[in-house]
Structures are given as C-alpha cells and as structure tokens.
N, C-alpha and C. Protein backbone atom coordinates (compact mmCIF):
# COMPACT_ATOMS: atom_id res chain seq x y z
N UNK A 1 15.81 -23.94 2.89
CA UNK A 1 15.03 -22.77 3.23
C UNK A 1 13.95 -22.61 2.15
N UNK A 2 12.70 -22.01 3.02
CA UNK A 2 11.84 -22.18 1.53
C UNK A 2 11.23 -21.16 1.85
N UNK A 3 11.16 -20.42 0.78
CA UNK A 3 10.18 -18.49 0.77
C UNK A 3 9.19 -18.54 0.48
N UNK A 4 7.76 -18.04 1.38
CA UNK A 4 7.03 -18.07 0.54
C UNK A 4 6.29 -16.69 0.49
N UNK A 5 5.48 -16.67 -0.88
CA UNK A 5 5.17 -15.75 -1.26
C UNK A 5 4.28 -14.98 -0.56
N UNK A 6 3.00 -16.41 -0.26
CA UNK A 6 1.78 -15.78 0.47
C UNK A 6 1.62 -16.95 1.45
N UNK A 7 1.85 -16.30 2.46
CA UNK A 7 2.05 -17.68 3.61
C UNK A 7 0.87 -18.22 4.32
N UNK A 8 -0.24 -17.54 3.94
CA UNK A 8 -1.70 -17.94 4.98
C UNK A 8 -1.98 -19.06 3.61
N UNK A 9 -1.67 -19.19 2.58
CA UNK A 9 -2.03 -20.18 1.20
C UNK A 9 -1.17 -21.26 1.54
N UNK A 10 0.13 -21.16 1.65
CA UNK A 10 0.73 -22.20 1.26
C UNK A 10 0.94 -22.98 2.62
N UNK A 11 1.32 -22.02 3.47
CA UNK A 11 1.76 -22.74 5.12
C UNK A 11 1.16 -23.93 5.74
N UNK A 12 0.22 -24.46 4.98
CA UNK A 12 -0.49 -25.45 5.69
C UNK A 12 -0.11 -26.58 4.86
N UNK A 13 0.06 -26.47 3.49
CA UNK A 13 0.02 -27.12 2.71
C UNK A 13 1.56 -27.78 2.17
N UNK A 14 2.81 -27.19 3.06
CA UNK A 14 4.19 -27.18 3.27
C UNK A 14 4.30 -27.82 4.44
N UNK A 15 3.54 -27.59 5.29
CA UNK A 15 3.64 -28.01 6.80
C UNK A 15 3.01 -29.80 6.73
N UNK A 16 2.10 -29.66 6.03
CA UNK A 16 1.15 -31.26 5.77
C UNK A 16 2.61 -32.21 5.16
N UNK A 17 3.43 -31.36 3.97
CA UNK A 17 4.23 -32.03 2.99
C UNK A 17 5.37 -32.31 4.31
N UNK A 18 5.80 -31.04 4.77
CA UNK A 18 6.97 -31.58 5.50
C UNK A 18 7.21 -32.47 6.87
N UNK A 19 5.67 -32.84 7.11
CA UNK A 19 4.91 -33.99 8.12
C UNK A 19 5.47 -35.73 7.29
N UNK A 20 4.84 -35.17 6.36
CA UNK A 20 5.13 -36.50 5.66
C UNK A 20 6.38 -37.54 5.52
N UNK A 21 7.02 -36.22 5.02
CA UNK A 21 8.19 -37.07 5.01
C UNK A 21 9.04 -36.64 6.02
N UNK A 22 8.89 -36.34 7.20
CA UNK A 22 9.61 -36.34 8.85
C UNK A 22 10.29 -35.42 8.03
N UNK A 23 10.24 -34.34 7.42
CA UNK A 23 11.54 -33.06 7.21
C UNK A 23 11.14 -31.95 8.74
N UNK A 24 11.75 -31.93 9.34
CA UNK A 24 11.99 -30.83 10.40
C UNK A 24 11.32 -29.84 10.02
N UNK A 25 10.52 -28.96 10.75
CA UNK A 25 10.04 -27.51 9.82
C UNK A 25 9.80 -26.29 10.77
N UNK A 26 9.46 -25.53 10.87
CA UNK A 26 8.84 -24.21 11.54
C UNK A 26 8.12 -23.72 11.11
N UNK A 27 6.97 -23.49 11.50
CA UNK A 27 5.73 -22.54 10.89
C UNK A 27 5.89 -21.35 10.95
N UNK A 28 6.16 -20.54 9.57
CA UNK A 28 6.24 -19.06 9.31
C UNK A 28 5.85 -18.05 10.71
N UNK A 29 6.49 -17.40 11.22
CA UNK A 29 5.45 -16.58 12.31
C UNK A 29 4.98 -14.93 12.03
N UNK A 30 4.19 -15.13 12.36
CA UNK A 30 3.24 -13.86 11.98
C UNK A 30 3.97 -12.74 12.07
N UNK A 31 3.52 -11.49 11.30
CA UNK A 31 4.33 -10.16 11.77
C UNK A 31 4.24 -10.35 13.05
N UNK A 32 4.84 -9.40 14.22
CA UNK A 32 4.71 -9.03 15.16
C UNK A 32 4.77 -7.32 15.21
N UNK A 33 4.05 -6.80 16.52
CA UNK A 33 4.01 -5.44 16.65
C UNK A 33 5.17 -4.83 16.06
N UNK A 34 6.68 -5.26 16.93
CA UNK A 34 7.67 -4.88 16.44
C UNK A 34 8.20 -4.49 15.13
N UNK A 35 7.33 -5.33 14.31
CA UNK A 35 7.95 -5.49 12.90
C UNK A 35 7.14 -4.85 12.34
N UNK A 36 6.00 -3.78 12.72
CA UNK A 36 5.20 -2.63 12.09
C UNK A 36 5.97 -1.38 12.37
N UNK A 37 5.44 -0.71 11.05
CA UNK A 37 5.96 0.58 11.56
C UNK A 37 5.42 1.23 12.51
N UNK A 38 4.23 0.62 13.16
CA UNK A 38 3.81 1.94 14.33
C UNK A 38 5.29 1.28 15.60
N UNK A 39 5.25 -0.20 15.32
CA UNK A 39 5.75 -0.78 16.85
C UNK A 39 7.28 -0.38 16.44
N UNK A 40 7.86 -0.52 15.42
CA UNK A 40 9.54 0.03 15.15
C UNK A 40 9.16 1.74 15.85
N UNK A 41 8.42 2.57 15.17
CA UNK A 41 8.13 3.98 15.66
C UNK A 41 8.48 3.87 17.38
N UNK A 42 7.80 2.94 17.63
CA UNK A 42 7.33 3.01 19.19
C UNK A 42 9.02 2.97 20.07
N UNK A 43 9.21 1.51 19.65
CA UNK A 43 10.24 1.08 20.12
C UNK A 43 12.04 1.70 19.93
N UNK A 44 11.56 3.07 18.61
CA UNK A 44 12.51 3.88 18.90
C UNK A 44 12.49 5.10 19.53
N UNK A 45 11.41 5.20 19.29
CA UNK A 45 11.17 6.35 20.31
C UNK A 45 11.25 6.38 21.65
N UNK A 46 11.19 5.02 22.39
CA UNK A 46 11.41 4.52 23.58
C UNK A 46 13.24 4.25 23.90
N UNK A 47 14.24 4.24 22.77
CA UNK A 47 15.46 4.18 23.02
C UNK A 47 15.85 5.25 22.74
N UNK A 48 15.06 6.13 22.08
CA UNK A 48 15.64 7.81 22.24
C UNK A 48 15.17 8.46 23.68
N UNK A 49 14.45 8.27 24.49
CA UNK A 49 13.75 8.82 25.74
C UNK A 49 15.44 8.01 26.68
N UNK A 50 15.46 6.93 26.51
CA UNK A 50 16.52 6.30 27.09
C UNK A 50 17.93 6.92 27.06
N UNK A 51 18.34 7.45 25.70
CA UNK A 51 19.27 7.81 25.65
C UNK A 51 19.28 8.42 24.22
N UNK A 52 18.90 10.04 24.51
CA UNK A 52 19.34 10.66 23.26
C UNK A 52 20.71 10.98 22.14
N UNK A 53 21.80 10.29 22.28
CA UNK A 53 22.19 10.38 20.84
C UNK A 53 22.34 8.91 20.30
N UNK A 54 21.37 7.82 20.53
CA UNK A 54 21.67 6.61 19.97
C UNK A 54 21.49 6.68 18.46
N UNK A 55 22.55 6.82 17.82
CA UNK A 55 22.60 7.36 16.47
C UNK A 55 21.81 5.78 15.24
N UNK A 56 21.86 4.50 15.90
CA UNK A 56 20.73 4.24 15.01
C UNK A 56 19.51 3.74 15.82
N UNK A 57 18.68 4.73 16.71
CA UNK A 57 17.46 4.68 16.59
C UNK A 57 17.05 6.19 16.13
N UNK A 58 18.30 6.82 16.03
CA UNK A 58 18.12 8.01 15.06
C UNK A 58 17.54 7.79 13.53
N UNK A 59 18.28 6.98 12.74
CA UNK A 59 18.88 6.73 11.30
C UNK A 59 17.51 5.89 11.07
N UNK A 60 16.82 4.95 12.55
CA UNK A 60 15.76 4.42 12.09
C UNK A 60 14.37 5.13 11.84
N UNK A 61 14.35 6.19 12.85
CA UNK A 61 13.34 7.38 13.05
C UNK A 61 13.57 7.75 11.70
N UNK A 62 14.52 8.07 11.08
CA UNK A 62 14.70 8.52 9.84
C UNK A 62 14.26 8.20 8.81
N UNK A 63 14.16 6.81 8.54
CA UNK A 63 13.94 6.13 7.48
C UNK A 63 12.61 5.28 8.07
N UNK A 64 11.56 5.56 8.78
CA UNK A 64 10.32 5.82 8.90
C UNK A 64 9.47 6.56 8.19
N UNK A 65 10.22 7.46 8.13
CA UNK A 65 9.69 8.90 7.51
C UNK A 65 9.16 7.95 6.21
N UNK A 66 7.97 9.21 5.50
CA UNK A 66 7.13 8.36 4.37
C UNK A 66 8.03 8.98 3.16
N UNK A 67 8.16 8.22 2.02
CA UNK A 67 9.21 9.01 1.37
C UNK A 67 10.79 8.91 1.57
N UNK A 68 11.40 8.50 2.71
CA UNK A 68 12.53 8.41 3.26
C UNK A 68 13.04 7.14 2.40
N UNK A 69 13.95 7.02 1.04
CA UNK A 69 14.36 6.00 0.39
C UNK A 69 15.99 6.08 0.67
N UNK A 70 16.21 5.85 0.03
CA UNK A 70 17.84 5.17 -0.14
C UNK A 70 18.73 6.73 -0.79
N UNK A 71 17.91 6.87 -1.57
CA UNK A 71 18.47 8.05 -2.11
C UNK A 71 18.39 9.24 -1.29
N UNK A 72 17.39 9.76 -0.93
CA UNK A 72 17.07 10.93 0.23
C UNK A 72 17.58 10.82 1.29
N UNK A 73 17.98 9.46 1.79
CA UNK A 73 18.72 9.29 3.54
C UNK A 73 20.26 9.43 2.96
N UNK A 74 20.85 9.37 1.51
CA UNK A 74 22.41 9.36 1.11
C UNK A 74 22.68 11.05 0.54
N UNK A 75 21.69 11.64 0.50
CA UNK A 75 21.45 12.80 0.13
C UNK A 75 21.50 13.71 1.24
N UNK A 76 20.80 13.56 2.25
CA UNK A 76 21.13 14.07 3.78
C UNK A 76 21.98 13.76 4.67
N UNK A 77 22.75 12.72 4.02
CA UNK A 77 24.30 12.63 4.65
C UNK A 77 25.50 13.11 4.24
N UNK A 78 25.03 13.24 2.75
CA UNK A 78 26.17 13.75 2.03
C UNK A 78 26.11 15.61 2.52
N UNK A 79 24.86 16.10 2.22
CA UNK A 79 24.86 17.44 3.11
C UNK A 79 25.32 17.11 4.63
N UNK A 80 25.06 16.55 5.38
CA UNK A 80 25.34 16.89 6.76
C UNK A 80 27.01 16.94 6.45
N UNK A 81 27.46 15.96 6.19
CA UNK A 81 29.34 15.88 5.86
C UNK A 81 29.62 17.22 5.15
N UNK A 82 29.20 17.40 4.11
CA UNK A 82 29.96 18.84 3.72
C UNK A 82 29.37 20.10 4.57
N UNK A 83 28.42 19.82 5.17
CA UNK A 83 28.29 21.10 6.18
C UNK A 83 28.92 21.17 7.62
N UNK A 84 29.34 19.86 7.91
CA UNK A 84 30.03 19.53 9.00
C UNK A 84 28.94 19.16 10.11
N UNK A 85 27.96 19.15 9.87
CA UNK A 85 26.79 18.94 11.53
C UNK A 85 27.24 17.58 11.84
N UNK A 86 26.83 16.90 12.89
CA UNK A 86 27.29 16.04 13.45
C UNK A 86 25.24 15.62 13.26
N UNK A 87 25.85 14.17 13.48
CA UNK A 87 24.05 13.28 12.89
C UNK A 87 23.24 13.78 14.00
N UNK A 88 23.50 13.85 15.49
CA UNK A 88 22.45 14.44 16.08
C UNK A 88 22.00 15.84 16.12
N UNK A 89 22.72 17.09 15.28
CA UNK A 89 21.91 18.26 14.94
C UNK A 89 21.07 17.93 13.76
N UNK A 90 21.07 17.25 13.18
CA UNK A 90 19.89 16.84 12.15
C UNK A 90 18.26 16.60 12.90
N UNK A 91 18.53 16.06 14.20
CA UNK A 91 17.34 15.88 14.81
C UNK A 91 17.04 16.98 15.97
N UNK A 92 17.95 17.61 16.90
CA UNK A 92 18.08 18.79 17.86
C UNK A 92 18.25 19.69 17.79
N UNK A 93 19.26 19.88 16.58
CA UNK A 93 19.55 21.50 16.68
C UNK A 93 18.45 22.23 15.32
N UNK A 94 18.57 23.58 15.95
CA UNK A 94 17.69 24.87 15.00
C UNK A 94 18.55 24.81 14.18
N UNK A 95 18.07 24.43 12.26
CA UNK A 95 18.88 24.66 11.14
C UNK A 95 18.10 25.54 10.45
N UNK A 96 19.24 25.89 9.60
CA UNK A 96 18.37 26.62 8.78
C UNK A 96 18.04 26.51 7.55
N UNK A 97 16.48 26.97 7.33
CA UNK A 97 16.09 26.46 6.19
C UNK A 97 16.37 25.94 5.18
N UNK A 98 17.59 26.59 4.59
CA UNK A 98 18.62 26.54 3.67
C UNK A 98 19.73 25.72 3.94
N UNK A 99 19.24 24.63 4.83
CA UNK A 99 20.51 23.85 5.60
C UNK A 99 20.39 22.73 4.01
N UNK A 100 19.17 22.49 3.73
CA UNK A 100 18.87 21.36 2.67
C UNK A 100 17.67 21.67 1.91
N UNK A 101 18.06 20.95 0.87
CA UNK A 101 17.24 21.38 -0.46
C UNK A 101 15.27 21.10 0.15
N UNK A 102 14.47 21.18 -0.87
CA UNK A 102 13.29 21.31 -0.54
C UNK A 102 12.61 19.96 -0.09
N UNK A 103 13.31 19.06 -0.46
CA UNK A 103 12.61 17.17 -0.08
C UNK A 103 13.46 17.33 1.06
C-alpha cells in the first residue's frame, strides 16, 4: 500500500514506476461528491427524510457541524445520559436552554 501525500504530483510518476516493473496498481480516485461535506450533508439528510430516527445519520449531521470535535460530540453524550434524553430529542424535541452548557 502506498500513501500519498499529494496525489496530482506523484500519481503519475508511481503509476509510470509501477508500469515498469508489471506491479499491479490503481490510480488514486478523486474525491467524490459523497466524500464532501456538502454531498455527506446531502446524503444524510436524504436518510433522515427516509426515516427519522436513523441514529447514525443523526451522529453524522452532528459531527458536520463546524466546531463539532471529539470532545464536544463526548460532551453532549455524556449530558444526554445523565439527563436521560434519548439521542433523537437532541435533534426533535423543545430543550431547554439550560439542557447544555454554552458550546
């Protein structure tokens, strides 16, 4: 397996090498829509219209959000558990203000 850093530089120049010596290869493939955040946005928002409590195109809507790290999504779980809500009043139900701190 080989990583590369910046693939429009090297990809041609891996692909020429691994010609050479008959090594099998695949050419890196481009992002795709999907793999943007507008097209992840899209494509969950399209499995929530489908079926509202799919709890991870919830968790993904979630961690879209700008700001939404590791710490802030373990921080709003740890509140939802000691308050008892269940993961889909985080997105449906009226909370209150004071449900969670100010981030």
């Amino acid at each position: 397996m080989v990583l590369l850093s910046n693939v429009r530089t090297l990809a041609s120049d891996l692909a020429d090498a691994f010609a050479e010596f008959s090594v099998p290869s695949e050419p890196p493939r481009e992002q795709g829509f999907k793999d943007t955040t507008e097209g992840r946005a899209l494509l969950t928002t399209l499995r929530l219209v489908g079926r509202t409590d799919d709890l991870v195109a919830l968790r993904t809507l979630l961690a879209l959000r700008k700001g939404m790290g590791v710490k802030t999504a373990d921080s709003i779980a740890e509140t939802a558990i000691e308050k008892d809500y269940r993961y889909e009043s985080l997105f449906y139900a009226s909370l209150s203000e004071r449900s969670f701190g100010k981030r």
